[in-house]
Each structure stands twice: as C-alpha cells, then as structure tokens.
C-alpha atoms as a PDB file:
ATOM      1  CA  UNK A   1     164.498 241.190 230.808  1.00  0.00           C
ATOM      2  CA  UNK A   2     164.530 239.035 227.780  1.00  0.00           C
ATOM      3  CA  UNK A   3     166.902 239.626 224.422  1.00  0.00           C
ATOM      4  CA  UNK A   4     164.835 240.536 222.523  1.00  0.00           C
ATOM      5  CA  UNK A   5     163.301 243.885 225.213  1.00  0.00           C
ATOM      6  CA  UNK A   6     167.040 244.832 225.871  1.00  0.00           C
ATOM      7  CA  UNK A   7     167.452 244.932 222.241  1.00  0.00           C
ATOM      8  CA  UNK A   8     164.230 246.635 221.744  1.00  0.00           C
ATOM      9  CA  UNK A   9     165.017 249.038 224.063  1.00  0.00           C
ATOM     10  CA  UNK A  10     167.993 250.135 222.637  1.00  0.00           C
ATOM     11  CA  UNK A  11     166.695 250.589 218.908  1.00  0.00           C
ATOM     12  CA  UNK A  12     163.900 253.134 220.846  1.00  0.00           C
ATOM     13  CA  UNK A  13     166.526 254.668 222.880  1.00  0.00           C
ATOM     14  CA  UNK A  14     168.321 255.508 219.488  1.00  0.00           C
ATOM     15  CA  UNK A  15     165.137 256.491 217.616  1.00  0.00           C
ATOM     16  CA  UNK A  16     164.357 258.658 220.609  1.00  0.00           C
ATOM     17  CA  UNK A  17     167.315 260.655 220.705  1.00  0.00           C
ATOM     18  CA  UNK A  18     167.636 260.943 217.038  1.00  0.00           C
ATOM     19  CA  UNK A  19     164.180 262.409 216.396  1.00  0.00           C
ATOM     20  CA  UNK A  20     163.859 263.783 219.553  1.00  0.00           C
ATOM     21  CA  UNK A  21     166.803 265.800 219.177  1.00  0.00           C
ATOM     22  CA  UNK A  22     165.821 267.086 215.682  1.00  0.00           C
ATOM     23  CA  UNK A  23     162.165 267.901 217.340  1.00  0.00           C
ATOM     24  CA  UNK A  24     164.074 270.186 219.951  1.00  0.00           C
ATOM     25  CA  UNK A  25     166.488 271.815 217.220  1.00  0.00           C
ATOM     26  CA  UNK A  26     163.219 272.751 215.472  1.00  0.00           C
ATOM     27  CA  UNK A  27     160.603 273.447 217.451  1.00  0.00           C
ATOM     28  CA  UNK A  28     162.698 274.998 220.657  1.00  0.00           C
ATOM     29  CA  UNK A  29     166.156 275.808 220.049  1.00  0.00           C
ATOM     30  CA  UNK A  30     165.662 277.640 216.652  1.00  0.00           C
ATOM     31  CA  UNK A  31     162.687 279.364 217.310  1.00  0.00           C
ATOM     32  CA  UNK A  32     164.351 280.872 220.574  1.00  0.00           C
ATOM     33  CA  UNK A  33     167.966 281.306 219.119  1.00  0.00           C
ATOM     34  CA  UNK A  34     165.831 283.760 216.473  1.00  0.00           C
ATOM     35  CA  UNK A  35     164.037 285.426 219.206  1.00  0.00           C
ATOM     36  CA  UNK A  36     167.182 285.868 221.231  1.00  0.00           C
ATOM     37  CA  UNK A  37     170.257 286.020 218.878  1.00  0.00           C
ATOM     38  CA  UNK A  38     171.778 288.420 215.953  1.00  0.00           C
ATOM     39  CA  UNK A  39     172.474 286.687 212.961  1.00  0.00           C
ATOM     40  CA  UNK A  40     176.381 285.982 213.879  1.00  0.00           C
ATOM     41  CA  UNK A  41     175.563 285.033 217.013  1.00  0.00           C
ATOM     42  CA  UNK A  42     172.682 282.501 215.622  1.00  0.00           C
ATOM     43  CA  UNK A  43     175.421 281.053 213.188  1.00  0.00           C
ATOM     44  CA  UNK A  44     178.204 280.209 215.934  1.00  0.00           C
ATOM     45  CA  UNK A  45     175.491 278.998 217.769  1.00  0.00           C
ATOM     46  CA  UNK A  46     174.620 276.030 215.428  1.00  0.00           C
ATOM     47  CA  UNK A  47     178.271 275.734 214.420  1.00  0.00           C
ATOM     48  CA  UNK A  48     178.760 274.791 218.110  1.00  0.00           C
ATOM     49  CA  UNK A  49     175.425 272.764 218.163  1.00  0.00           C
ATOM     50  CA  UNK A  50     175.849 270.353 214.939  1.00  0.00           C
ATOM     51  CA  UNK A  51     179.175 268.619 215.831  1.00  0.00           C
ATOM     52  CA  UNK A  52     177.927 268.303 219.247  1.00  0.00           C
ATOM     53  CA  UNK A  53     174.442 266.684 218.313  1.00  0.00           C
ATOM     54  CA  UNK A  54     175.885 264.734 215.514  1.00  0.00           C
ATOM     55  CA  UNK A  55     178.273 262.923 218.134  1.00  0.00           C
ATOM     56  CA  UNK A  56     174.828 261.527 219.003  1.00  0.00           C
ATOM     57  CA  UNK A  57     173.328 260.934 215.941  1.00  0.00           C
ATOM     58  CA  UNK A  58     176.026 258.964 214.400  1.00  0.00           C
ATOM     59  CA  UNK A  59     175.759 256.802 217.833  1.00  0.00           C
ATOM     60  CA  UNK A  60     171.914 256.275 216.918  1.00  0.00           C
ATOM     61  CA  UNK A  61     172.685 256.051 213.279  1.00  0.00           C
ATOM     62  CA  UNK A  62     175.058 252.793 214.001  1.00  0.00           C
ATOM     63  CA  UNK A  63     172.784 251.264 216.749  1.00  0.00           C
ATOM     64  CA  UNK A  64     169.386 251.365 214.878  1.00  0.00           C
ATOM     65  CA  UNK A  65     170.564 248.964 212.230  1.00  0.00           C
ATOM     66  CA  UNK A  66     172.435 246.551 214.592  1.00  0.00           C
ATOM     67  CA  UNK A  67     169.350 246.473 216.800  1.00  0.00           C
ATOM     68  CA  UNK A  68     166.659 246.560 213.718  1.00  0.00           C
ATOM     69  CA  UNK A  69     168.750 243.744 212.233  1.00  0.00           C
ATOM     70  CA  UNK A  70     168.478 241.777 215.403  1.00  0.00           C
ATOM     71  CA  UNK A  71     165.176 242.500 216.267  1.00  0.00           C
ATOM     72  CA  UNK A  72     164.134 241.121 212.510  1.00  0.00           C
ATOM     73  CA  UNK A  73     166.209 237.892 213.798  1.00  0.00           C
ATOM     74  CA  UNK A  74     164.540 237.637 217.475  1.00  0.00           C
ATOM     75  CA  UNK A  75     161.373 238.231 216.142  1.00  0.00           C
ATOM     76  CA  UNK A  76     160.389 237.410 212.428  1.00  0.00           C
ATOM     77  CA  UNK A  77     163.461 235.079 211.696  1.00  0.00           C
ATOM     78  CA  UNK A  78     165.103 236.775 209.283  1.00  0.00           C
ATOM     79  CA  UNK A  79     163.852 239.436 206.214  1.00  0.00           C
ATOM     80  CA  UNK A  80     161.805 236.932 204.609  1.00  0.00           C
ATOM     81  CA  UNK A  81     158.900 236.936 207.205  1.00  0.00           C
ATOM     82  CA  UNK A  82     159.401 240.772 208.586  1.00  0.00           C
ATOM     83  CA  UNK A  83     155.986 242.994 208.156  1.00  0.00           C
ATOM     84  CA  UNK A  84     155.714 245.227 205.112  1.00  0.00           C
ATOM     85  CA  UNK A  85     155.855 247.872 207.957  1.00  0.00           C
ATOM     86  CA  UNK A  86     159.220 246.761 209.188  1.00  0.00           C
ATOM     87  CA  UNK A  87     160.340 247.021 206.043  1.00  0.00           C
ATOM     88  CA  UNK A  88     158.879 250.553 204.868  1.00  0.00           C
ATOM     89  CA  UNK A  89     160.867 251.861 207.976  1.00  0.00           C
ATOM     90  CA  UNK A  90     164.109 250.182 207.091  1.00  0.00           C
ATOM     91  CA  UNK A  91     163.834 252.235 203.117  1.00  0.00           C
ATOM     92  CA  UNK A  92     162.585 255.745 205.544  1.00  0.00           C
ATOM     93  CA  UNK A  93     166.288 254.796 207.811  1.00  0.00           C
ATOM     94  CA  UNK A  94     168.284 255.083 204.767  1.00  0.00           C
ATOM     95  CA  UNK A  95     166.688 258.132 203.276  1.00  0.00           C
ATOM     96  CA  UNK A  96     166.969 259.551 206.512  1.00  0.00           C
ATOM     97  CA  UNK A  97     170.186 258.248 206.583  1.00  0.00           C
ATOM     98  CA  UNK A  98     171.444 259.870 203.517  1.00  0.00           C
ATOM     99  CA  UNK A  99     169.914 262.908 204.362  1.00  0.00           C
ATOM    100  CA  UNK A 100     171.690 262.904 207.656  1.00  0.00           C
ATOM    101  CA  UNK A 101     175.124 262.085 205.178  1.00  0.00           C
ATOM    102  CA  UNK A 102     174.020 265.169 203.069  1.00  0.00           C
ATOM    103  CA  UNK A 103     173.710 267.729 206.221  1.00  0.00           C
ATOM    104  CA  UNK A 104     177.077 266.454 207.809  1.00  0.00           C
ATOM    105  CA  UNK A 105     179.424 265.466 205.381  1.00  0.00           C
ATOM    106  CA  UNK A 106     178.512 268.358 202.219  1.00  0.00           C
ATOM    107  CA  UNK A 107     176.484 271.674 204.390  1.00  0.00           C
ATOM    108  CA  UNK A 108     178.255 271.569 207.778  1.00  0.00           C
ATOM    109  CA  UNK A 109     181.471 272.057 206.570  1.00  0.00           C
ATOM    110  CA  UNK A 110     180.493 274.819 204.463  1.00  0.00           C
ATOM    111  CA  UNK A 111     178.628 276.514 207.231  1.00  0.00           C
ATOM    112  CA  UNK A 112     181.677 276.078 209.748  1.00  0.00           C
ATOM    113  CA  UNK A 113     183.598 277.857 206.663  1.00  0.00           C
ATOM    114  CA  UNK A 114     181.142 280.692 206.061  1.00  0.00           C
ATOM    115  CA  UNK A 115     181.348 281.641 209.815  1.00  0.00           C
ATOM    116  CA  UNK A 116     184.673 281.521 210.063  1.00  0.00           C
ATOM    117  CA  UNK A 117     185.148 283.827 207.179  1.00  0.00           C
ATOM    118  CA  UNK A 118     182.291 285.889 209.153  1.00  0.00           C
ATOM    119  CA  UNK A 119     180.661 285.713 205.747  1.00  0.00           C
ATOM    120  CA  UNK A 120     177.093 285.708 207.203  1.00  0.00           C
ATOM    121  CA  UNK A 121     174.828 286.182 204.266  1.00  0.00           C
ATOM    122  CA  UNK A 122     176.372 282.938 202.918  1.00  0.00           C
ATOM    123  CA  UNK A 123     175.885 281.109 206.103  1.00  0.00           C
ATOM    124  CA  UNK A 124     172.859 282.023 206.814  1.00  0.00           C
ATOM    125  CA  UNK A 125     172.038 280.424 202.878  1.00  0.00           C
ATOM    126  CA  UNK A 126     173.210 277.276 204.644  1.00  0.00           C
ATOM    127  CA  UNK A 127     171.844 277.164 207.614  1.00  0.00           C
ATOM    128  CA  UNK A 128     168.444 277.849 205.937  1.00  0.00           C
ATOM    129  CA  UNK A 129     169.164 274.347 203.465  1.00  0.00           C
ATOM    130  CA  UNK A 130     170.216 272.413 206.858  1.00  0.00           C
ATOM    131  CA  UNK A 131     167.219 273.563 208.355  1.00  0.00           C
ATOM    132  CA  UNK A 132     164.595 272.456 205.512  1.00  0.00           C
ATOM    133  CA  UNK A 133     167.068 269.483 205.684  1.00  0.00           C
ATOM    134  CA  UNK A 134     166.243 268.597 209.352  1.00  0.00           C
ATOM    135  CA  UNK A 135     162.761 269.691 208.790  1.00  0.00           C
ATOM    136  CA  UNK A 136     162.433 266.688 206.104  1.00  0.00           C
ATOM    137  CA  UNK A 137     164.499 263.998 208.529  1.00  0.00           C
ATOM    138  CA  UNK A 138     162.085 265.697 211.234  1.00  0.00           C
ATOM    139  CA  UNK A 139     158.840 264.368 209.543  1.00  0.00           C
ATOM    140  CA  UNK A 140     160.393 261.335 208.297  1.00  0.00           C
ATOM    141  CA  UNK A 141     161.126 260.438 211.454  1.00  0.00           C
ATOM    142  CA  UNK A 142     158.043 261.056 213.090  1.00  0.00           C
ATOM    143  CA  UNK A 143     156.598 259.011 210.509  1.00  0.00           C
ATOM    144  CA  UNK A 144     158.717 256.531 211.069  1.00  0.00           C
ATOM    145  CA  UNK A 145     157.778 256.450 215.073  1.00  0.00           C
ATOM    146  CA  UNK A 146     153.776 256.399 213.999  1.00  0.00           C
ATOM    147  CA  UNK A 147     154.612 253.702 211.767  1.00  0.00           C
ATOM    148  CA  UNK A 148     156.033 251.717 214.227  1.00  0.00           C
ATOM    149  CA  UNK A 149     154.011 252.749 217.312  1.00  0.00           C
ATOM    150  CA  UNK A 150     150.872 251.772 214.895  1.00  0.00           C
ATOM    151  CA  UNK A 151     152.607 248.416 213.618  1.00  0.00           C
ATOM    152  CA  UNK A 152     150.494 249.989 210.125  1.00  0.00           C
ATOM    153  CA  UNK A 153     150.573 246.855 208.150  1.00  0.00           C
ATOM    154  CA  UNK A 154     150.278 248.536 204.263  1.00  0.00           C
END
C-alpha cells in the first residue's frame, strides 16, 4: 500500500463515519425513536446518543484535515495546484465544521440542561434546532461525498 492510499483511506474512513453516522441519526434512529418512544424517553435518548457520537465525530473532525492536508501534498504539491473541487470541499469542511461547533458546544448543553430539569417542551425546542442542524451537515456532507466521488471540476 502506498502513502498516499493509507492516507486516502483514512480521510474516507473519517468522512464515512461522520456522514454516515448523521445519515443513521436521521433517517433510522429518529424516525424509530418517534415511532417507539414518549417524548422524555426520546430526549434521554439523544442526550445519551450526542456525547457518544460526538466522541467520533471530533475523531473524524481532526483526521480529515491532517489527511486532506496531506493528500493536497502527496498529490497536487501543495494548495497552489489542488482542483477547484478540492478546494470547494475544504470551504463545505469548515461550514460543516462550524456547524458541528454550533450543535456541540451552544445546543447540547442546553438540551442535557432541559432534560435534566425534565423541562420537556424546552428540550424538545432543541432537539428540533439540532435536528434541522444535522439535517443541513447531513446534505452538506453528502454533497461533499458526490463532489468528491465525481472529482466535479467547477
């Protein structure tokens, strides 16, 4: 395996589990938590699903620059000679980014408050701005992996 696959193969590994997680959280773990859970019991739910998914995204969230960065070295020599398409997904990271910053560091604290207050109508206020939230990052993302699966040169 040469450099520049292993590093490669990280950056998709990240991308993977970032977007891929948010896809799940979406499209299969929300729609059944509704289906399944009272509102209280929907609340702790995500209060107990966040930290443990953003573990995961903060790993993904480090590694996709490190690797990105590399793979501009291994590959284009630098910024100068990277595709406009490398760099349209480098400005989608950092809104993603700050949206991720947004969710974790201003929203999940005040939805871990809410529920522990057992103030539901309030948490389920923030849980519904996290979720458009994620929805956003969702289709950023996935633009983001059509971008680079397409290697769309705008």
């Amino acid at each position: 395996m040469t450099l520049y696959a292993f590093v490669y193969s990280l950056h998709l590994l990240a991308a993977l589990i970032w977007v891929g997680g948010m896809f799940f959280a979406w499209m299969i773990l929300r729609p059944a938590a509704v289906s399944a859970l009272d509102a209280p019991h929907r609340l702790r739910l995500w209060v107990a699903v966040f930290p443990r998914f953003f573990l995961w995204v903060w790993a993904a969230v480090l590694m996709l620059p490190v690797t990105g960065v590399g793979m501009l070295d291994l590959r284009f020599s630098g910024f100068d000679s990277a595709p406009r398409y490398v760099n349209i997904m480098m400005g989608l990271y950092l809104v993603m980014l700050a949206l991720f910053l947004r969710i974790q560091v201003l929203q999940l604290p005040q939805l871990q408050r809410a529920v522990t207050a057992e103030d539901w109508p309030t948490g389920g206020a923030v849980l519904g701005r996290i979720r458009r939230l994620v929805g956003i990052n969702l289709l950023i993302g996935l633009l983001v992996v059509a971008i680079a699966g397409a290697r769309l040169s705008f």
